[in-house]
N, C-alpha and C. Protein backbone atom coordinates (compact mmCIF):
# COMPACT_ATOMS: atom_id res chain seq x y z
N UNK A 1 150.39 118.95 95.09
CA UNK A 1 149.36 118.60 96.06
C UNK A 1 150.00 118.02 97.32
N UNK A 2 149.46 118.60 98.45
CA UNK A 2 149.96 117.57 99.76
C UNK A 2 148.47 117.37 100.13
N UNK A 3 148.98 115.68 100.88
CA UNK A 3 147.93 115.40 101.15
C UNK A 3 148.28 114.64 102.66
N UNK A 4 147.91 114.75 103.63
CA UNK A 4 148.13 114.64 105.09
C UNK A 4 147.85 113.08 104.90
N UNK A 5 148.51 112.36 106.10
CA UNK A 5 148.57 111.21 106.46
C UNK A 5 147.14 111.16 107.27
N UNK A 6 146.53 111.80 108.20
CA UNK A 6 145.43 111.59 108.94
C UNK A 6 144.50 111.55 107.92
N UNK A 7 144.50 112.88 107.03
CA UNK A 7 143.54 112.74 105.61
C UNK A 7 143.19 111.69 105.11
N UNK A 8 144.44 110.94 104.61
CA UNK A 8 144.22 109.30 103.96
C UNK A 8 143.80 108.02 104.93
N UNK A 9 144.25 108.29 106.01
CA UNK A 9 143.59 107.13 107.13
C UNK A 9 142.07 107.52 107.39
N UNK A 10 141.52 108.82 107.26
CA UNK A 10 140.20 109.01 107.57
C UNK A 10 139.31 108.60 106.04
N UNK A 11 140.05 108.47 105.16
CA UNK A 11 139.01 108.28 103.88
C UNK A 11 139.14 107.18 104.11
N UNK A 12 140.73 106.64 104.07
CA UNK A 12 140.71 104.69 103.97
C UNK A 12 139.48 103.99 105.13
N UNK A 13 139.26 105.07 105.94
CA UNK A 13 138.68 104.01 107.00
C UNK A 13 136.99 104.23 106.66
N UNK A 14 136.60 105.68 106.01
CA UNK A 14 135.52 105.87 105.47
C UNK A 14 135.06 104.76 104.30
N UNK A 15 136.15 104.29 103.27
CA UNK A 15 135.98 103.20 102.38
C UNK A 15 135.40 102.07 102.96
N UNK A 16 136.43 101.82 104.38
CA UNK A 16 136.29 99.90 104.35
C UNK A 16 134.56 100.56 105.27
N UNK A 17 134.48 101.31 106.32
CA UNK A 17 132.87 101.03 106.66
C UNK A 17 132.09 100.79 105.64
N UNK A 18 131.98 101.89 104.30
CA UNK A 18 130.94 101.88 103.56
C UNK A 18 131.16 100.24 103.27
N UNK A 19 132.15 100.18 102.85
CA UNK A 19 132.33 98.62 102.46
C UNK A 19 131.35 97.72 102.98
N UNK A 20 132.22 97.49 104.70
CA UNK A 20 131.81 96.71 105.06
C UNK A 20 130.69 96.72 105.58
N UNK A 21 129.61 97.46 105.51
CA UNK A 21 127.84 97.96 105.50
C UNK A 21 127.11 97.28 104.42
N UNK A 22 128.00 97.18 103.10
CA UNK A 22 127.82 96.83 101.98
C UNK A 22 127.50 95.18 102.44
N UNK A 23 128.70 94.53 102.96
CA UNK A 23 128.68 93.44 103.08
C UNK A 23 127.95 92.55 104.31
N UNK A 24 128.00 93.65 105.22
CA UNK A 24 126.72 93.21 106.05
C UNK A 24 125.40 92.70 105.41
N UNK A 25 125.40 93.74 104.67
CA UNK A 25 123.88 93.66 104.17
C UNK A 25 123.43 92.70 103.25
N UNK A 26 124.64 92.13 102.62
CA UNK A 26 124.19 91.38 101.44
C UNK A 26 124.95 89.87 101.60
N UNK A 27 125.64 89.44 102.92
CA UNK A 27 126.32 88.32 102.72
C UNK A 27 126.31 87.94 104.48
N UNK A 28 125.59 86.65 104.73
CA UNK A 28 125.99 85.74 106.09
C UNK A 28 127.39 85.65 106.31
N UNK A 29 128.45 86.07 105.88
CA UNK A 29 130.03 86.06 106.44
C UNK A 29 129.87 86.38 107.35
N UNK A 30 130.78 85.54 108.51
CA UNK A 30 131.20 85.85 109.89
C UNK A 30 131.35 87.47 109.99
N UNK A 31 131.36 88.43 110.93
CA UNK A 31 131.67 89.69 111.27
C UNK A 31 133.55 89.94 111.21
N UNK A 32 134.21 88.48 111.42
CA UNK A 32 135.16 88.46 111.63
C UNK A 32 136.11 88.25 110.36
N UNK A 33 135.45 87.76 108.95
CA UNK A 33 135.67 87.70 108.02
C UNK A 33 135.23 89.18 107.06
N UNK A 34 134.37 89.45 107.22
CA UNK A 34 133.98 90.97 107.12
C UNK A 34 134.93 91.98 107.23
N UNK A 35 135.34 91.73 108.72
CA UNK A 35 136.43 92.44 108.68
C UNK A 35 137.76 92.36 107.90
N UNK A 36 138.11 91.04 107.92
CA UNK A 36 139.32 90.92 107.04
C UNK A 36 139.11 91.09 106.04
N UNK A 37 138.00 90.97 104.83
CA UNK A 37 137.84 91.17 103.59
C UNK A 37 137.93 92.92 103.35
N UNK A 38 137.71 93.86 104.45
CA UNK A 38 137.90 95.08 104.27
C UNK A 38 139.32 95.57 104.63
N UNK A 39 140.09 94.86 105.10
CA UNK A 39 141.35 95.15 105.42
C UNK A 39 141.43 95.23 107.05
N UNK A 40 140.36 95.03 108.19
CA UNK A 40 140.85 94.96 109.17
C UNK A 40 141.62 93.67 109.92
N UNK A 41 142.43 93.51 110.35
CA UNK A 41 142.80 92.14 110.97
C UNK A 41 142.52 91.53 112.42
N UNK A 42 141.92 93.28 112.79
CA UNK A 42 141.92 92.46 114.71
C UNK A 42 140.00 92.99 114.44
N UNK A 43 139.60 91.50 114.08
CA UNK A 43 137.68 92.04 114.52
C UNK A 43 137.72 92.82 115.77
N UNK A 44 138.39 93.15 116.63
CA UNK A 44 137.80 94.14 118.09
C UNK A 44 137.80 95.40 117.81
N UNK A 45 138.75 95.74 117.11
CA UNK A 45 139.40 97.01 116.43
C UNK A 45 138.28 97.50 115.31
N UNK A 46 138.11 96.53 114.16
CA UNK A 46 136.90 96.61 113.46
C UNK A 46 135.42 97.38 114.36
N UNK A 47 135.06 96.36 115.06
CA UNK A 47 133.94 96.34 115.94
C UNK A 47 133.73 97.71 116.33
N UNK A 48 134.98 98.42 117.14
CA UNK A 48 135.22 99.59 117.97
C UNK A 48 134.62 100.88 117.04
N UNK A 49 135.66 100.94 115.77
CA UNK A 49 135.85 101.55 114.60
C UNK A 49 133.95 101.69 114.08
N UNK A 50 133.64 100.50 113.98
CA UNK A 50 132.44 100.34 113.19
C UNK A 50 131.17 101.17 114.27
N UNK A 51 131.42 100.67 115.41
CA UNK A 51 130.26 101.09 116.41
C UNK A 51 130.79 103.03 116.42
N UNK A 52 131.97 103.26 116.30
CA UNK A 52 132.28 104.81 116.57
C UNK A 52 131.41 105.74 115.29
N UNK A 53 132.08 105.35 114.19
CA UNK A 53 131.20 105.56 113.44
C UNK A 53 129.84 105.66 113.10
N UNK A 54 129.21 104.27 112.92
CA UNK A 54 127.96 104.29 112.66
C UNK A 54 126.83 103.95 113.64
N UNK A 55 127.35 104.10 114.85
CA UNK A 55 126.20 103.95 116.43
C UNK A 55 125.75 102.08 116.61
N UNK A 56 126.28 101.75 115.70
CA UNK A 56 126.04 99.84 115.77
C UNK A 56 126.65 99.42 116.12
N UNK A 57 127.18 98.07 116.65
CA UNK A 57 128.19 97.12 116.54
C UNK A 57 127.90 96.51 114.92
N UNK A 58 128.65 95.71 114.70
CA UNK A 58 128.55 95.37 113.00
C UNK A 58 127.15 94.18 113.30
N UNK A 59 127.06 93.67 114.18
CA UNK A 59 125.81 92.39 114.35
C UNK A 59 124.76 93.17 114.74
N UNK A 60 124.81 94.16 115.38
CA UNK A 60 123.55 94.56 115.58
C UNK A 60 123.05 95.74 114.09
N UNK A 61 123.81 96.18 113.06
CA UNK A 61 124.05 96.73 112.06
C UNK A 61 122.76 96.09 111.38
N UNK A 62 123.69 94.88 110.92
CA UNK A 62 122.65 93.60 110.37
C UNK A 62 121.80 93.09 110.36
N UNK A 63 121.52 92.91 111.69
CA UNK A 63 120.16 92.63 112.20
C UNK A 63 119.01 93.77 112.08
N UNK A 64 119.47 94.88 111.82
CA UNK A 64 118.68 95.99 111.63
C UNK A 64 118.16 95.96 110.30
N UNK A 65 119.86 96.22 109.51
CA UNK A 65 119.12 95.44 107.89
C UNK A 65 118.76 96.90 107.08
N UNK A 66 119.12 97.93 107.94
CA UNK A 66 118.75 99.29 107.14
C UNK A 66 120.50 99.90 107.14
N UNK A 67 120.74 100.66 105.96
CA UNK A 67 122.27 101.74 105.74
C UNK A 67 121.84 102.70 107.07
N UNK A 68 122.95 103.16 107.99
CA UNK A 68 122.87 104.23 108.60
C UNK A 68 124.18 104.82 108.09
N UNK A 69 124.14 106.32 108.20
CA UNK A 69 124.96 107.04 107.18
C UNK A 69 125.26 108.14 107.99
């Protein structure tokens, strides 16, 4: 099996969103702790990542309070 380096950075990064959607939803942790508990270290980077993806910033995610997918 080969398996591409972009391959594994696009699932790893598919993991920590679902993740961290997960944890939006179910825990008052800072956005900035959020992030680190999913493996990001720079919240801006998170933020960027999270809004590219799923059309939110991670606070306005929350405040919504519904999965977008």
């Amino acid at each position: 099996m080969c398996f591409s380096l972009a391959a594994f950075n696009a699932d790893q990064q598919a993991v920590r969103i679902e993740r961290s959607k997960d944890l939006l939803e179910s825990s008052n942790d800072p956005v900035a702790q959020v992030a680190e508990q999913v493996g990001y270290q720079d919240r801006v980077a998170f933020g960027r990542i999270f809004k590219k993806v799923t059309g939110l910033t991670p606070a306005a995610y929350r405040q919504r309070g519904s999965r977008i997918s």
